[in-house]
Protein backbone atom coordinates (compact mmCIF):
# COMPACT_ATOMS: atom_id res chain seq x y z
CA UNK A 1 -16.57 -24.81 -2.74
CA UNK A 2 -13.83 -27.33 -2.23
CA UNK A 3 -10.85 -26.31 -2.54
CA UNK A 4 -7.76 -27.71 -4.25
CA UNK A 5 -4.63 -26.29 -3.17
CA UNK A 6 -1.59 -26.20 -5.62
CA UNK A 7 1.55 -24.82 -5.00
CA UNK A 8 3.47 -22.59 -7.12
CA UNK A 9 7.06 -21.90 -7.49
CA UNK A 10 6.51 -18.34 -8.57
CA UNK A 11 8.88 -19.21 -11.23
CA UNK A 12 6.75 -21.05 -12.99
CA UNK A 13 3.59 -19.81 -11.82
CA UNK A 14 3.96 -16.25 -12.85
CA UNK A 15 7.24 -15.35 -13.21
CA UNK A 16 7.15 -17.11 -16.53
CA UNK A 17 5.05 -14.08 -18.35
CA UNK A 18 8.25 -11.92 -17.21
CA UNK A 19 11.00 -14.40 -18.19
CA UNK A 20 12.21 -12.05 -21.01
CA UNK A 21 12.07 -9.13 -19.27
CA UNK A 22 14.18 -10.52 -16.38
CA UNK A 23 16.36 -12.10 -18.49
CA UNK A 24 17.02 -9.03 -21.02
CA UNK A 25 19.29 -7.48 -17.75
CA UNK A 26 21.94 -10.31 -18.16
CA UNK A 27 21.56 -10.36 -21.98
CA UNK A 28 21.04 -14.60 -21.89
CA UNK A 29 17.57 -14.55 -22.71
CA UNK A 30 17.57 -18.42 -22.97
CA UNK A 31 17.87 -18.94 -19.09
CA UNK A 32 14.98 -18.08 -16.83
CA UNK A 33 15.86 -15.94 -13.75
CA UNK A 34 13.76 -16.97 -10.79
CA UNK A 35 13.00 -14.54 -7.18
CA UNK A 36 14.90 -16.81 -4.94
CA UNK A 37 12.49 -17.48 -1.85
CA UNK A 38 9.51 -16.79 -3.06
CA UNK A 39 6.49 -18.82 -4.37
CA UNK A 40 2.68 -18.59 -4.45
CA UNK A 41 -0.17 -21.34 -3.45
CA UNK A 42 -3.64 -20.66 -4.62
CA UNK A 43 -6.58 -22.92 -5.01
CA UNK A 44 -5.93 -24.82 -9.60
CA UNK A 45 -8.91 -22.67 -10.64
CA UNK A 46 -8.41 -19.63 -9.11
CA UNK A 47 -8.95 -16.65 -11.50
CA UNK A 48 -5.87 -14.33 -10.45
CA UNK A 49 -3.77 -12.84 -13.31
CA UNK A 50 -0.22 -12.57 -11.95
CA UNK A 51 2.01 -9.83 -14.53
CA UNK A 52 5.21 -7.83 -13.39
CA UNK A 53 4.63 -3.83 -13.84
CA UNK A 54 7.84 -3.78 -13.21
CA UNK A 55 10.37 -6.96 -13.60
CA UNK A 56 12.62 -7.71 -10.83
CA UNK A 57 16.49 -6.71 -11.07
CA UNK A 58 19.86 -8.51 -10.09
CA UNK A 59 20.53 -8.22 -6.38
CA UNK A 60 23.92 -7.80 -7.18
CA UNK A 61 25.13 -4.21 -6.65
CA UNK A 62 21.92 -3.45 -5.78
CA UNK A 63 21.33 -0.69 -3.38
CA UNK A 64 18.86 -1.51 -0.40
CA UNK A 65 15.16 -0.13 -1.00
CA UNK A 66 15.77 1.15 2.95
CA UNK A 67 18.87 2.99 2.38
CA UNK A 68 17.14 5.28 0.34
CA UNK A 69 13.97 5.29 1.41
CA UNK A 70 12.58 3.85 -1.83
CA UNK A 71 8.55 4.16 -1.56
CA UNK A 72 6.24 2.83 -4.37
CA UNK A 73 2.58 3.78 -5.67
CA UNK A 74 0.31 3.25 -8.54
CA UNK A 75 -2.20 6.36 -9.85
CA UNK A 76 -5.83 5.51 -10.91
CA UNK A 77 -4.76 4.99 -14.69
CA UNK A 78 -2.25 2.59 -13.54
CA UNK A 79 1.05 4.17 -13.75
CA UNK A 80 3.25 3.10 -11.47
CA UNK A 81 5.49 5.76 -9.21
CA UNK A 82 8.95 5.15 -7.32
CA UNK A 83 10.02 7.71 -4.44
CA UNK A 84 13.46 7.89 -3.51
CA UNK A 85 15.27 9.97 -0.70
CA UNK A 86 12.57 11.59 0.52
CA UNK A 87 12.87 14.28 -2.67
CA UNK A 88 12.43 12.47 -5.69
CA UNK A 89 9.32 11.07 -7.70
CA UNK A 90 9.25 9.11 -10.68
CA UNK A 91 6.55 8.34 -13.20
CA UNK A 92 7.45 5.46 -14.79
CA UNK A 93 4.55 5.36 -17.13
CA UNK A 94 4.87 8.83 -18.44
CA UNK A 95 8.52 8.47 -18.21
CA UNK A 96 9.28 11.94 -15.88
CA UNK A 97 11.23 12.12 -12.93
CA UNK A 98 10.49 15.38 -10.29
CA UNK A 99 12.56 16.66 -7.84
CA UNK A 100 10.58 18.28 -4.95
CA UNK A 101 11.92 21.25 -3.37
CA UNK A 102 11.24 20.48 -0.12
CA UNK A 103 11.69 17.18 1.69
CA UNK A 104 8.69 14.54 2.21
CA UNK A 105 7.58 11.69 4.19
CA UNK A 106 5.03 10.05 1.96
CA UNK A 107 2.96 10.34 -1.06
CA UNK A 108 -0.39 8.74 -1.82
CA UNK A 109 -3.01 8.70 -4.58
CA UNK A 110 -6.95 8.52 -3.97
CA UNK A 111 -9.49 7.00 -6.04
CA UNK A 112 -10.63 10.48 -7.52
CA UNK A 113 -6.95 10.00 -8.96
CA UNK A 114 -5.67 12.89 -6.17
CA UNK A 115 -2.05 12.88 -5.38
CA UNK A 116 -1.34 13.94 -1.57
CA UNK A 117 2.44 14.45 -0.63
CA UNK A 118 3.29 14.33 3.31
CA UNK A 119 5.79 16.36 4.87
CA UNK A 120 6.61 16.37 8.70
CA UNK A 121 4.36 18.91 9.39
CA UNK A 122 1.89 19.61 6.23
CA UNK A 123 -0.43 18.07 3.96
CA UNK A 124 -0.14 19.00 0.70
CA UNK A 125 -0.13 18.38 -3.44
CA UNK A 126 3.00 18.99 -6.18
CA UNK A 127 2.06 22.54 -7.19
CA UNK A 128 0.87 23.12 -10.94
CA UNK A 129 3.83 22.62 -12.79
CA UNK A 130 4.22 25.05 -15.99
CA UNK A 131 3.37 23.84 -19.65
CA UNK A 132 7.25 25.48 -20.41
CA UNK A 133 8.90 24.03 -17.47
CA UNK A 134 12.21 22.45 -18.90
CA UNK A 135 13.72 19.01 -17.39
CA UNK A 136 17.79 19.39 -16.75
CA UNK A 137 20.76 18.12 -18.57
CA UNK A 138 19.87 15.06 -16.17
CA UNK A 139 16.24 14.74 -17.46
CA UNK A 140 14.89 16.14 -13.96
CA UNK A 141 12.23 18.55 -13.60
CA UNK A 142 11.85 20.96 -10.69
CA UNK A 143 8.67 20.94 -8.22
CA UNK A 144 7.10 22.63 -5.48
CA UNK A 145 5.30 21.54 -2.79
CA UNK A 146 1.95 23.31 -1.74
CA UNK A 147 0.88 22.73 1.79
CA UNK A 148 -2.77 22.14 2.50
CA UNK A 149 -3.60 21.77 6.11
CA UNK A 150 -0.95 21.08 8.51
CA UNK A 151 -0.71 17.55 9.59
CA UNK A 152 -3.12 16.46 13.00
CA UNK A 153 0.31 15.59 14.64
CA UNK A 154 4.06 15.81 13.72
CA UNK A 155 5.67 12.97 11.53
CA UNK A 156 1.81 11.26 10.00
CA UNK A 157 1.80 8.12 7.81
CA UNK A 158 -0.50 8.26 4.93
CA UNK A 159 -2.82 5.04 4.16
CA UNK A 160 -4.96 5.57 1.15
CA UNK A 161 -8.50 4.00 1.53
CA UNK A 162 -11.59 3.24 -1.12
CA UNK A 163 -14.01 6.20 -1.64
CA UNK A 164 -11.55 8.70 -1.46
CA UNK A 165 -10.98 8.77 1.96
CA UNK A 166 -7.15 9.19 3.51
CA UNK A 167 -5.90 7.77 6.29
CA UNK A 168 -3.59 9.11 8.62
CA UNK A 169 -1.77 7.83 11.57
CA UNK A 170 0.08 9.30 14.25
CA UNK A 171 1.85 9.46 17.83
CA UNK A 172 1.22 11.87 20.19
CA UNK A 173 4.11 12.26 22.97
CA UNK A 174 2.12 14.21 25.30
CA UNK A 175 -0.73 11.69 25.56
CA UNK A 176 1.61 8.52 24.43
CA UNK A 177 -1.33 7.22 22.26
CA UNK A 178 -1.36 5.86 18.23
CA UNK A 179 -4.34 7.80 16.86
CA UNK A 180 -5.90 7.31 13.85
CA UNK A 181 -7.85 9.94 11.73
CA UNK A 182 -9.59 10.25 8.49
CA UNK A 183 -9.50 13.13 5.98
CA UNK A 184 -12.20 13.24 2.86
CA UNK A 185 -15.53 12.47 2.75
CA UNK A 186 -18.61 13.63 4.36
CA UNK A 187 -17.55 16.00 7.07
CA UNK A 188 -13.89 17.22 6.12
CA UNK A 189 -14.88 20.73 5.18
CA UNK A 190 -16.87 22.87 7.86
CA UNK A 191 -17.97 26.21 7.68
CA UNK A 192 -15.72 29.18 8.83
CA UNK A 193 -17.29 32.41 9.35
CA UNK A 194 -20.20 33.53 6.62
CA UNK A 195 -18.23 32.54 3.01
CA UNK A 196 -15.14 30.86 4.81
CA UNK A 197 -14.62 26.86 4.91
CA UNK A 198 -11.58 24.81 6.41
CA UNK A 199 -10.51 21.22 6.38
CA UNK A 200 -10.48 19.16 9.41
CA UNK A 201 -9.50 15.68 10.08
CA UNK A 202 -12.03 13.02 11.64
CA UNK A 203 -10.08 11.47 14.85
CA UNK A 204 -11.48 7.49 14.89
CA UNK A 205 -9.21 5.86 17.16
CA UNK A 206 -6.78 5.68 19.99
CA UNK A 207 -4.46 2.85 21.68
CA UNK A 208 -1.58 2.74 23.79
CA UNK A 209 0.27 -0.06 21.39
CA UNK A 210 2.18 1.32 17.99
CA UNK A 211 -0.27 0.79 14.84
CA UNK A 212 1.24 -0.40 11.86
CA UNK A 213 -1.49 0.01 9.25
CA UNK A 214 -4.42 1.30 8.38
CA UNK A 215 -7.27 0.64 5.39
CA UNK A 216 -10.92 0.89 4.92
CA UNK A 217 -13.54 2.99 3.48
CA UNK A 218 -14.55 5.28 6.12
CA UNK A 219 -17.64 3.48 7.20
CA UNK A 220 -15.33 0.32 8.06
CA UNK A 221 -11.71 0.97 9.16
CA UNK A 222 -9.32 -2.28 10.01
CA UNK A 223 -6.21 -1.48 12.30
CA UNK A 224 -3.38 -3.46 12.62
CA UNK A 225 -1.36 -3.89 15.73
CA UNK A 226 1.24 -6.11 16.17
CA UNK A 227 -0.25 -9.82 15.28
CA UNK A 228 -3.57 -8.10 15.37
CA UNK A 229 -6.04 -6.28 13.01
CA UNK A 230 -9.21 -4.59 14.67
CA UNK A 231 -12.37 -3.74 12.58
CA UNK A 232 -13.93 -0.48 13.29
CA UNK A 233 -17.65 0.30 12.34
CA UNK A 234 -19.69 3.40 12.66
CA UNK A 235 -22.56 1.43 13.86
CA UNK A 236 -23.52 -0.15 17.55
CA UNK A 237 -20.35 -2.76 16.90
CA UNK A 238 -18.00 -0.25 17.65
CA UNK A 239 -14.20 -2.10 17.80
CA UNK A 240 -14.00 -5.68 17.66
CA UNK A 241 -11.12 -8.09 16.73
CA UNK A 242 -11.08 -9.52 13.46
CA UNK A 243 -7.53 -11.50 12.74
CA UNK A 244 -4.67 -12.46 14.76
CA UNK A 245 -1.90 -13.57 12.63
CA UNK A 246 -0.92 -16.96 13.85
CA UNK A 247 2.86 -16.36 14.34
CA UNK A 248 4.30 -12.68 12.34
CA UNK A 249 3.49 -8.89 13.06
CA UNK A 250 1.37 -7.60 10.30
CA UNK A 251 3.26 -4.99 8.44
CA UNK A 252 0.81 -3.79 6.18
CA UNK A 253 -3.53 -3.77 5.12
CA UNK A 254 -5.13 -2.71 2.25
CA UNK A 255 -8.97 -3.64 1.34
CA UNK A 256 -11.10 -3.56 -1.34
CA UNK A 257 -14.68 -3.98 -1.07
CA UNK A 258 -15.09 -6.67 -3.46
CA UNK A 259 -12.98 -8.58 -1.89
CA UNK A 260 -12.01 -7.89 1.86
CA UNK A 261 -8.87 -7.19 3.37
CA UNK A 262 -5.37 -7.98 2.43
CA UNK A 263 -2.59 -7.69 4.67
CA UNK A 264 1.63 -8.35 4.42
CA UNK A 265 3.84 -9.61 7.37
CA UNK A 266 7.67 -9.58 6.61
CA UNK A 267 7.28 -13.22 5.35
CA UNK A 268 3.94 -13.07 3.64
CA UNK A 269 1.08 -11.80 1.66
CA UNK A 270 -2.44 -13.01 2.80
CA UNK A 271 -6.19 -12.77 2.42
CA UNK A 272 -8.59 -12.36 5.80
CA UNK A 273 -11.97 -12.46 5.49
CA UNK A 274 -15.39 -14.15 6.76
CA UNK A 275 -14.74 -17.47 5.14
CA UNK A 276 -11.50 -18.01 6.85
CA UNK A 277 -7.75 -16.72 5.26
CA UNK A 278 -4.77 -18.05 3.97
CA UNK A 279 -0.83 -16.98 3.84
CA UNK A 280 -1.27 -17.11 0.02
CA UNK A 281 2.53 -15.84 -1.11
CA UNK A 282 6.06 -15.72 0.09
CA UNK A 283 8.18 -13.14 -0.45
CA UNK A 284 10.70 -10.91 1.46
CA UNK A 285 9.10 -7.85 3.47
CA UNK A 286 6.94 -7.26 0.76
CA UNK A 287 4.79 -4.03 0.58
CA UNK A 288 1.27 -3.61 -0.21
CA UNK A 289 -1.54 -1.49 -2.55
CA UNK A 290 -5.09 -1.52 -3.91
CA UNK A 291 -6.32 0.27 -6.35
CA UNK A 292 -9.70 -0.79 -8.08
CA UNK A 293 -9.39 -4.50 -6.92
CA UNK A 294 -6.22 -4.99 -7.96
CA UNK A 295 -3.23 -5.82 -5.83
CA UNK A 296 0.35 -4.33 -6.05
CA UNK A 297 3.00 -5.94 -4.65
CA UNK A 298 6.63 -4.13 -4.37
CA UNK A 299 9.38 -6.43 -3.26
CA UNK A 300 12.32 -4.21 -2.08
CA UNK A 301 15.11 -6.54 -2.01
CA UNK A 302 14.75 -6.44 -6.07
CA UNK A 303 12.92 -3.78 -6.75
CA UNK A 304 9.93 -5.84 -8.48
CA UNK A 305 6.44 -4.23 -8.49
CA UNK A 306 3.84 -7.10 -9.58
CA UNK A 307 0.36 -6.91 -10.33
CA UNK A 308 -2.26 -9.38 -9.20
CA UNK A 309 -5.74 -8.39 -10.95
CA UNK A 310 -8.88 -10.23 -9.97
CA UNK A 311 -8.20 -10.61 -6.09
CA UNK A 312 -12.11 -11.07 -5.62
CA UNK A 313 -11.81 -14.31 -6.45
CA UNK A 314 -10.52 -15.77 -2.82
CA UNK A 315 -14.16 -14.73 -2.08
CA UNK A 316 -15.21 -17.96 -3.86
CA UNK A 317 -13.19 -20.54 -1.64
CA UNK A 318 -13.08 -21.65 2.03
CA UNK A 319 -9.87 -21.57 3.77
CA UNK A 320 -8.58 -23.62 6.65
CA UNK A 321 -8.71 -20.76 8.90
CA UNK A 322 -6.35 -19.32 10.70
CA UNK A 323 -8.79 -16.17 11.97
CA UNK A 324 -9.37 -15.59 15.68
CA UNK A 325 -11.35 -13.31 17.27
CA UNK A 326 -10.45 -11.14 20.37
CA UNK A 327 -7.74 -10.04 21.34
CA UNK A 328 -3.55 -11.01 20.35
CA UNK A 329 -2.32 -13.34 23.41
C-alpha cells in the first residue's frame, strides 16, 4: 500500500478530543492548551483512535514523575493505575487509593487481569483486602503485601507479556550477566514431593550488556539493549537481531500479536516490524503499555496517560525502513 505521510501537531491531531479537559485546569476553556514538543505523523488513512485516559496537567509546580517514582499501569477492564513512592497505588477508575505496608519496586497486571507487586526480594499480590476495611480521614486505605516466590535475583524489573506470561529481568553480581526469565505458562509449577507443587521461573537469556526491556509471549521474546532489540524463538532460530535504532537507546518494548512490537526511546514512540518501522510520535521520555492491542502512553513531564486503540493498523503500510539486522555498531 502506498503510503501518504501527514504530519500532525498533536494539538490538532488528537489533542483536540481533550481540549476541554486540559483547559478546565486553568478555568479558560476557550483557549486550547497544546503538549509543547510533541506531535504525531501517521500515514491520512490510518485507523488509530488517539483519546487521553488521563489529560495532561500544567508543568508549572509540577513535581517530577522521577522524584517520586511515579509508575503507571492499566488493568484488563481498562482502569488506569498511578504508583507513587514506592508505597502508594491508585485506581483511578474505581476512585481508591492504597497504601502498601511494605515498600515495592514495581507492579504489573497480566492478561488473566492478575496484579503482581515486586519488592526487592519477593514476588507477590495486595493481600485480600476486607469487605469492612475503612479508608482514613485522608481517603486512604491500608494494604498488605503477600509474598509469592522470592524473586530469581535481588532488585527484578517486571515486564508484562501477552498470554499471561511475566517477564522478569535481572543482574547478577557474581556472574556480571543481565538475565532474563519468564514466570507463567506451561512449566511454572513443578511437582514437589507426592501432593506438593512450587513455582519456578524459566531462565531464557544471558548477556554481558545492561537490558533495558523486555516483551513477548513466551514462544517469542524481543530484548532490548542499548540501540538494539534481539528476537528470541524457541525454535532452531535461536537469537537473532531484529532492530537497531538508527541514532537513540531504546528505553522501552511492548508487543502485541496483532500487530508486532512497539518500542520508546527518550525522544520517541515507534513501530518495528517485517515491513519496515517508523519513529511515529514525539514526546519526552515517554513510557510504554499493551494491553489487548491497545497502546498506553504515559508522558511524565505532565503526567498525561493517552490511549491509542487500533495499533494493528501500521500492519497495513510499508515504511521507509530504518530496520537492520545483526548486531548494534
Amino acid at each position: 500500500m502506498k503510503n501518504n505521510l501527514k504530519f500532525f501537531a498533536l494539538t490538532v491531531f488528537c489533542f483536540n478530543i481533550a481540549a476541554a479537559g486540559i483547559t478546565a485546569d486553568t478555568g479558560n476553556k476557550g483557549k486550547i492548551k497544546y503538549v509543547p514538543d510533541t506531535f504525531v505523523i501517521l500515514p491520512a488513512k490510518t485507523k488509530m483512535i488517539f483519546e487521553w485516559l488521563l489529560p495532561p496537567r500544567d508543568r508549572n509546580g509540577l513535581k517530577p514523575a522521577a522524584e517520586n517514582n511515579a509508575q503507571f499501569s492499566v488493568d484488563t477492564k481498562g482502569n488506569l493505575w498511578f504508583g507513587r513512592d514506592n508505597n502508594m497505588l491508585a485506581n483511578f477508575g474505581k476512585n481508591f487509593v492504597l497504601k502498601m505496608d511494605v515498600p515495592y519496586r514495581e507492579f504489573a497486571f497480566l492478561d488473566s487481569g492478575v496484579m503482581y507487586i515486586s519488592t526487592d526480594k519477593y514476588l507477590g499480590f495486595i493481600a485480600e483486602i476486607g469487605k469492612k476495611a475503612e479508608a482514613d480521614k485522608n481517603g486512604i486505605i491500608s494494604a498488605s503485601f503477600q509474598p509469592l516466590a522470592s524473586l530469581p535475583v535481588p532488585g527484578c524489573s517486571m515486564f508484562p507479556g501477552e498470554g499471561n506470561i511475566l517477564y522478569l529481568k535481572g543482574y547478577d553480581n557474581e556472574s556480571g550477566d543481565s538475565n532474563v526469565y519468564t514466570f507463567g505458562g506451561k512449566g511454572s509449577t513443578v511437582k514437589t514431593g507426592d501432593k506438593g507443587s512450587a513455582l519456578c521461573y524459566k531462565h531464557i537469556f544471558s548477556v554481558k550488556k545492561p537490558i533495558t526491556a523486555v516483551a513477548g509471549n513466551g514462544k517469542k521474546t524481543y530484548i532490548a539493549m542499548g540501540r538494539m532489540i534481539v528476537e528470541i524463538t524457541n525454535g532452531k532460530d535461536g537469537v537473532k537481531g531484529f532492530f537497531v535504532h538508527p541514532s537513540e537507546d531504546i528505553t522501552g518494548i511492548v508487543y502485541s500479536g496483532k500487530a508486532g512490537i512497539f518500542y520508546s526511546t527518550a525522544s520517541y514512540i515507534g513501530y518495528a516490524e517485517g515491513n519496515g518501522c517508523i519513529d511515529f510520535m514525539k514526546a519526552s521520555n515517554p513510557r510504554i503499555l499493551m494491553q489487548k492491542n491497545i497502546l498506553y502512553v504515559f508522558m511524565p513531564d505532565n503526567y498525561g496517560v493517552l490511549k491509542i486503540s487500533n495499533v494493528d493498523d501500521l500492519k497495513n503500510y510499508n515504511f521507509n525502513s530504518k530496520k537492520k539486522s545483526g548486531a548494534e555498531k
